[in-house]
N, C-alpha and C. Protein backbone atom coordinates (compact mmCIF):
# COMPACT_ATOMS: atom_id res chain seq x y z
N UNK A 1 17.95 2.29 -25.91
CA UNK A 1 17.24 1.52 -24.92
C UNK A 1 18.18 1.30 -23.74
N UNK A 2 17.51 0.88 -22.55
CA UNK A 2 18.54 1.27 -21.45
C UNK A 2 18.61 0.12 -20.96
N UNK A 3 19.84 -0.58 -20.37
CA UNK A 3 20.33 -1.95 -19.83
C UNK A 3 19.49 -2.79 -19.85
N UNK A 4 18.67 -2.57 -18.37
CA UNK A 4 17.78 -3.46 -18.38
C UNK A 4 16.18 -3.34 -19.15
N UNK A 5 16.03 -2.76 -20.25
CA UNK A 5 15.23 -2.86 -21.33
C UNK A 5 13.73 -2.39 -20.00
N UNK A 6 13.75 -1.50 -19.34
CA UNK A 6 12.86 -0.58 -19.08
C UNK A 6 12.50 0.65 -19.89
N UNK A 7 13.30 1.29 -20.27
CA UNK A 7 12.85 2.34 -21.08
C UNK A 7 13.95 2.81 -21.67
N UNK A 8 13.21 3.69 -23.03
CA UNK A 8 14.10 4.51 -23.92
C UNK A 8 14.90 5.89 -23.48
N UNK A 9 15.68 6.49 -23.98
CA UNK A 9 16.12 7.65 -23.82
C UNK A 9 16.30 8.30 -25.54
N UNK A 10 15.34 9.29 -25.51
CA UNK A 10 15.09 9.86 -26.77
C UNK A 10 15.58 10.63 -27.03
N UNK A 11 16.83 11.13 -27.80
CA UNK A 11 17.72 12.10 -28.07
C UNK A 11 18.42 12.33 -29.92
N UNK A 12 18.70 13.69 -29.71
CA UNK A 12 19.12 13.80 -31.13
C UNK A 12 20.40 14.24 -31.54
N UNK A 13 21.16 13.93 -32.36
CA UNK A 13 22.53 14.51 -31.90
C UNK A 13 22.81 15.53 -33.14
N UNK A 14 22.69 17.07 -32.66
CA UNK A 14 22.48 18.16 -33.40
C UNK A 14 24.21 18.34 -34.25
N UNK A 15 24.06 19.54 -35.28
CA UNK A 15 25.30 19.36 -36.18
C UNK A 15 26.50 19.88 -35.33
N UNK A 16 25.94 20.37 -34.13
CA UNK A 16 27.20 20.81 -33.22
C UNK A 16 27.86 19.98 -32.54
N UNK A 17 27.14 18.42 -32.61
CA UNK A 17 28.00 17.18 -31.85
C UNK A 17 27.06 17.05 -30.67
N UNK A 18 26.25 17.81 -29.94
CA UNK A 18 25.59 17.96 -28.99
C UNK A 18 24.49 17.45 -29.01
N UNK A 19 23.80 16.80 -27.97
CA UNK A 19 22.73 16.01 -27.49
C UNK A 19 21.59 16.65 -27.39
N UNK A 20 20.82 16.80 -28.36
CA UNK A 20 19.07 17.31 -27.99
C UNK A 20 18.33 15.96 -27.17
N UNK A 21 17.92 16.36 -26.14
CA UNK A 21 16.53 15.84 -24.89
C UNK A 21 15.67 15.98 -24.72
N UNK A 22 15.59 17.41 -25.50
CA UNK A 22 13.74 17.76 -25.17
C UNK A 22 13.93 19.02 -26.14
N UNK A 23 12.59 19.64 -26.57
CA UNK A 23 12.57 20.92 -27.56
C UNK A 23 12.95 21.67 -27.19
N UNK A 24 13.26 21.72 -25.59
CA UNK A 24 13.92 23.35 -25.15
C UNK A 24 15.57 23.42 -25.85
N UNK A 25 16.16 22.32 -25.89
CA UNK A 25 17.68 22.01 -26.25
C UNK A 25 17.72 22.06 -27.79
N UNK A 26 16.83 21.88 -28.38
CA UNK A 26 16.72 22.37 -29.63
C UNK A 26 16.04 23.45 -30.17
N UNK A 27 15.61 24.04 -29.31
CA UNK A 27 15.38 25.82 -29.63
C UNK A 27 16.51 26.39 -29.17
N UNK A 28 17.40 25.95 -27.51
CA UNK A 28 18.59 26.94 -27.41
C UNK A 28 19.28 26.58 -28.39
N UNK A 29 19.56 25.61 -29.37
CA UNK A 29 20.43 25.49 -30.37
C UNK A 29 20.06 26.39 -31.84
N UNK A 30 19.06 26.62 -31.94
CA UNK A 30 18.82 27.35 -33.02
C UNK A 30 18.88 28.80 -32.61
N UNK A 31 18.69 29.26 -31.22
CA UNK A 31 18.55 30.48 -31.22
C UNK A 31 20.49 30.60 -31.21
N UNK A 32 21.26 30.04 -30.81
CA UNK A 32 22.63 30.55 -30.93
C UNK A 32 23.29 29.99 -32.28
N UNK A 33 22.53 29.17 -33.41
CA UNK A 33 23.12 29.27 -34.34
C UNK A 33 21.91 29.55 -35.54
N UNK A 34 21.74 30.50 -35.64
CA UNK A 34 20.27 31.42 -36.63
C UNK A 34 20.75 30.89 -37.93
N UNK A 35 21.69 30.52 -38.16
CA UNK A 35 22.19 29.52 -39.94
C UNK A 35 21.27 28.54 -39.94
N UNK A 36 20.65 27.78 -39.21
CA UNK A 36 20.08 26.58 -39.14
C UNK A 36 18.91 26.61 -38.80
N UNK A 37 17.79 27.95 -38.76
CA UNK A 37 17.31 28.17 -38.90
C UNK A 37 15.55 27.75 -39.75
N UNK A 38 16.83 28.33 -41.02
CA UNK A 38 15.85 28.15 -41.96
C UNK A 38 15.80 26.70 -42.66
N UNK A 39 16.23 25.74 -42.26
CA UNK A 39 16.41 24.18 -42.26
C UNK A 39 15.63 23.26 -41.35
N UNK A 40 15.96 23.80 -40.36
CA UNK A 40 15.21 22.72 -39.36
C UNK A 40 14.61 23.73 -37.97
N UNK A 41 13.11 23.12 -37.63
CA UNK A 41 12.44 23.67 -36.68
C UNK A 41 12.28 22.94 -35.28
N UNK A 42 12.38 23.54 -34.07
CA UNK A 42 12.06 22.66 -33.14
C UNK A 42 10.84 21.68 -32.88
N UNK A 43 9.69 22.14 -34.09
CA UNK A 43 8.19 21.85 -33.63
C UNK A 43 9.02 20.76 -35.03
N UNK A 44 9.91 20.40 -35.64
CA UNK A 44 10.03 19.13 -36.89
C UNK A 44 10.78 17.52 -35.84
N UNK A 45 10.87 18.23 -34.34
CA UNK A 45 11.17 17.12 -33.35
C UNK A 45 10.15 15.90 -32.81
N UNK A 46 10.47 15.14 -32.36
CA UNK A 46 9.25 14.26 -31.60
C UNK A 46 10.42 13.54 -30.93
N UNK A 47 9.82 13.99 -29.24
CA UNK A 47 10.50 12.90 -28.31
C UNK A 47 9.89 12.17 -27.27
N UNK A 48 8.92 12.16 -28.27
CA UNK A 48 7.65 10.86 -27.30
C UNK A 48 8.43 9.37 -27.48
N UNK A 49 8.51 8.95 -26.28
CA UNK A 49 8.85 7.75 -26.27
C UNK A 49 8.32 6.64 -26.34
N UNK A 50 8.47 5.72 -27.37
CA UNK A 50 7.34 4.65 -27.70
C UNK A 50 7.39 3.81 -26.65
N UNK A 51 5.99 3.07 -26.07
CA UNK A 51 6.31 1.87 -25.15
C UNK A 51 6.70 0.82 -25.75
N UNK A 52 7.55 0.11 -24.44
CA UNK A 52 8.08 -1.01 -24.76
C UNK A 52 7.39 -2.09 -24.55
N UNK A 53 7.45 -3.07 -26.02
CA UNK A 53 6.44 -4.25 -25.85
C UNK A 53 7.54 -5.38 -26.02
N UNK A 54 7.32 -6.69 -25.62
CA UNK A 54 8.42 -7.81 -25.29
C UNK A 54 8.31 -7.88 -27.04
N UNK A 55 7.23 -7.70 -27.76
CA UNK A 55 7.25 -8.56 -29.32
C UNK A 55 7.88 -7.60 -29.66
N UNK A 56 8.10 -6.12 -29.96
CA UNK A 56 9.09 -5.51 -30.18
C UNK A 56 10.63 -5.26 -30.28
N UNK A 57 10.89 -6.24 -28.96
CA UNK A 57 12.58 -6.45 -28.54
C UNK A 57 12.82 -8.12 -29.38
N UNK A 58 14.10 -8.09 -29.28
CA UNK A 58 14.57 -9.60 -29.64
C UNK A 58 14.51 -10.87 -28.91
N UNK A 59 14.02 -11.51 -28.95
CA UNK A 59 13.78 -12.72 -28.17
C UNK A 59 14.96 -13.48 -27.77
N UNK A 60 15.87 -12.73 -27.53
CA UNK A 60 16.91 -12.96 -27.19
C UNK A 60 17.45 -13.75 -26.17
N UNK A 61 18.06 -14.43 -25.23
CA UNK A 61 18.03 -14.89 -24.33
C UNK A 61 18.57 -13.90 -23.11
N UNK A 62 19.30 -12.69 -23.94
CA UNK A 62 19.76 -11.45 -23.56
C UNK A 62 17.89 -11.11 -22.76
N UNK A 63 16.88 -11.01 -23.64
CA UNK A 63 15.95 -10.33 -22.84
C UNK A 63 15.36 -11.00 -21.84
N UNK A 64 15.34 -12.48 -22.14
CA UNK A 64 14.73 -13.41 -20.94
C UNK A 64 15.67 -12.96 -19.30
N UNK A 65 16.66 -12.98 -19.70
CA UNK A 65 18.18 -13.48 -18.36
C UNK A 65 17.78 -11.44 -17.91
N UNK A 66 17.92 -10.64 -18.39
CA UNK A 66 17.63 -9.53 -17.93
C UNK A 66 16.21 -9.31 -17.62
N UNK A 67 15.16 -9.47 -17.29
CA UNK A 67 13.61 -9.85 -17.53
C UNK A 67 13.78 -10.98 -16.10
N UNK A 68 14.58 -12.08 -16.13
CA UNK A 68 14.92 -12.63 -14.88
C UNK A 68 15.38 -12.33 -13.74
N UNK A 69 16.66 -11.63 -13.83
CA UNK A 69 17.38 -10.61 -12.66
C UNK A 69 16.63 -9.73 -11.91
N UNK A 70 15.55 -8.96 -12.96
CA UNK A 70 15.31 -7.84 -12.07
C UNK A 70 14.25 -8.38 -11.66
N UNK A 71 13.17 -9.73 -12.05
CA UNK A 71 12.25 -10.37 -10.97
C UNK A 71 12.77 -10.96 -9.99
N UNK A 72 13.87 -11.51 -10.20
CA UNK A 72 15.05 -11.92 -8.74
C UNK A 72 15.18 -11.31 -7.65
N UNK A 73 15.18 -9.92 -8.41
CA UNK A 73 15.82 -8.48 -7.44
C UNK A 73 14.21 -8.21 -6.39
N UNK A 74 13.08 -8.17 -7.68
CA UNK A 74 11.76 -7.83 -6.73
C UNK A 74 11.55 -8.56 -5.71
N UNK A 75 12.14 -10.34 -5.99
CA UNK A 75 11.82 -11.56 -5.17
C UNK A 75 12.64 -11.09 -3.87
N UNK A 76 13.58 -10.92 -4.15
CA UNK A 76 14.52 -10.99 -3.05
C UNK A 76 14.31 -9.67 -1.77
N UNK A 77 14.14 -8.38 -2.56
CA UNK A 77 13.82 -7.48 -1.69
C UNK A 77 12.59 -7.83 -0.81
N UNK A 78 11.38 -8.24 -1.68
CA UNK A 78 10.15 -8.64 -1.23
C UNK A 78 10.42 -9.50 0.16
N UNK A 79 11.26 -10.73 0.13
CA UNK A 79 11.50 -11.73 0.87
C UNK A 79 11.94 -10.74 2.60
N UNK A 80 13.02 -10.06 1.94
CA UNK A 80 14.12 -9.20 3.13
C UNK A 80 12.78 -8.98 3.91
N UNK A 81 11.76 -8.52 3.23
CA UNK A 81 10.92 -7.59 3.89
C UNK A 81 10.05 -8.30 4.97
N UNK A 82 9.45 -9.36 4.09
CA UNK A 82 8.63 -10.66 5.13
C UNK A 82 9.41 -10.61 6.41
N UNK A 83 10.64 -10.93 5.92
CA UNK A 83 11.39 -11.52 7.06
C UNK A 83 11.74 -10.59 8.25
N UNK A 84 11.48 -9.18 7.92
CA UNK A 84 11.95 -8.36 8.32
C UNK A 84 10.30 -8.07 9.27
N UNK A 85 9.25 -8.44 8.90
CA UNK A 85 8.27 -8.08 9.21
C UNK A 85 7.70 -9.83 10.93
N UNK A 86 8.26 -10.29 9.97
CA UNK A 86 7.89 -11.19 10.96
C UNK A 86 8.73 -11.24 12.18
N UNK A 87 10.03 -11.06 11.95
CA UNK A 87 10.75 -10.66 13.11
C UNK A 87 10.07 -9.69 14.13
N UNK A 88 9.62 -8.83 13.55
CA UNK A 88 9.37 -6.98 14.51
C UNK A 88 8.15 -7.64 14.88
N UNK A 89 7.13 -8.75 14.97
CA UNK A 89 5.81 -9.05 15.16
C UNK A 89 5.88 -9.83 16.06
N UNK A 90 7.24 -10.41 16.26
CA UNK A 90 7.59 -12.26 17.19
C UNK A 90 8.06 -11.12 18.48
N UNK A 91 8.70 -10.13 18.67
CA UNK A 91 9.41 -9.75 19.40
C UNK A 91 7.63 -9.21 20.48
């Protein structure tokens, strides 16, 4: 899950140490190691990313205070903008 608890990053970490992202990264991995083959298939992947629901995460105060910031951030840009708008209208 990513900092500010917007979204997941769905990945798999193959026996080569390396990061699968999507089925193409786990077909080039099977086509350069054909041993692994007969074990595991790219279609045995899923990297649908589940949505994120608040009852899902921890009620943390971690999720409130991050959940706060970035409405801070919307408030504040939003504001720049008023202000920015009423200026260019007075002139």
């Amino acid at each position: 899950m990513r900092g500010d608890l917007s979204k997941m990053d769905i990945y798999y970490v193959l026996p080569n140490g390396k990061r699968a992202r999507g089925i193409g990264d786990v077909q080039k991995f099977l086509d350069t190691n054909p041993e692994y083959k007969d074990r595991i298939s790219a279609e045995s992947f899923s990297f649908t990313v589940p949505k994120i629901v608040e009852e899902t995460v921890s009620q943390s105060s971690l999720w409130k205070t991050k959940k706060a910031k970035k409405q801070d951030k919307i408030n504040a840009s939003s504001s720049k903008k008023d202000k920015a708008n009423a200026s260019s209208s007075e002139n």
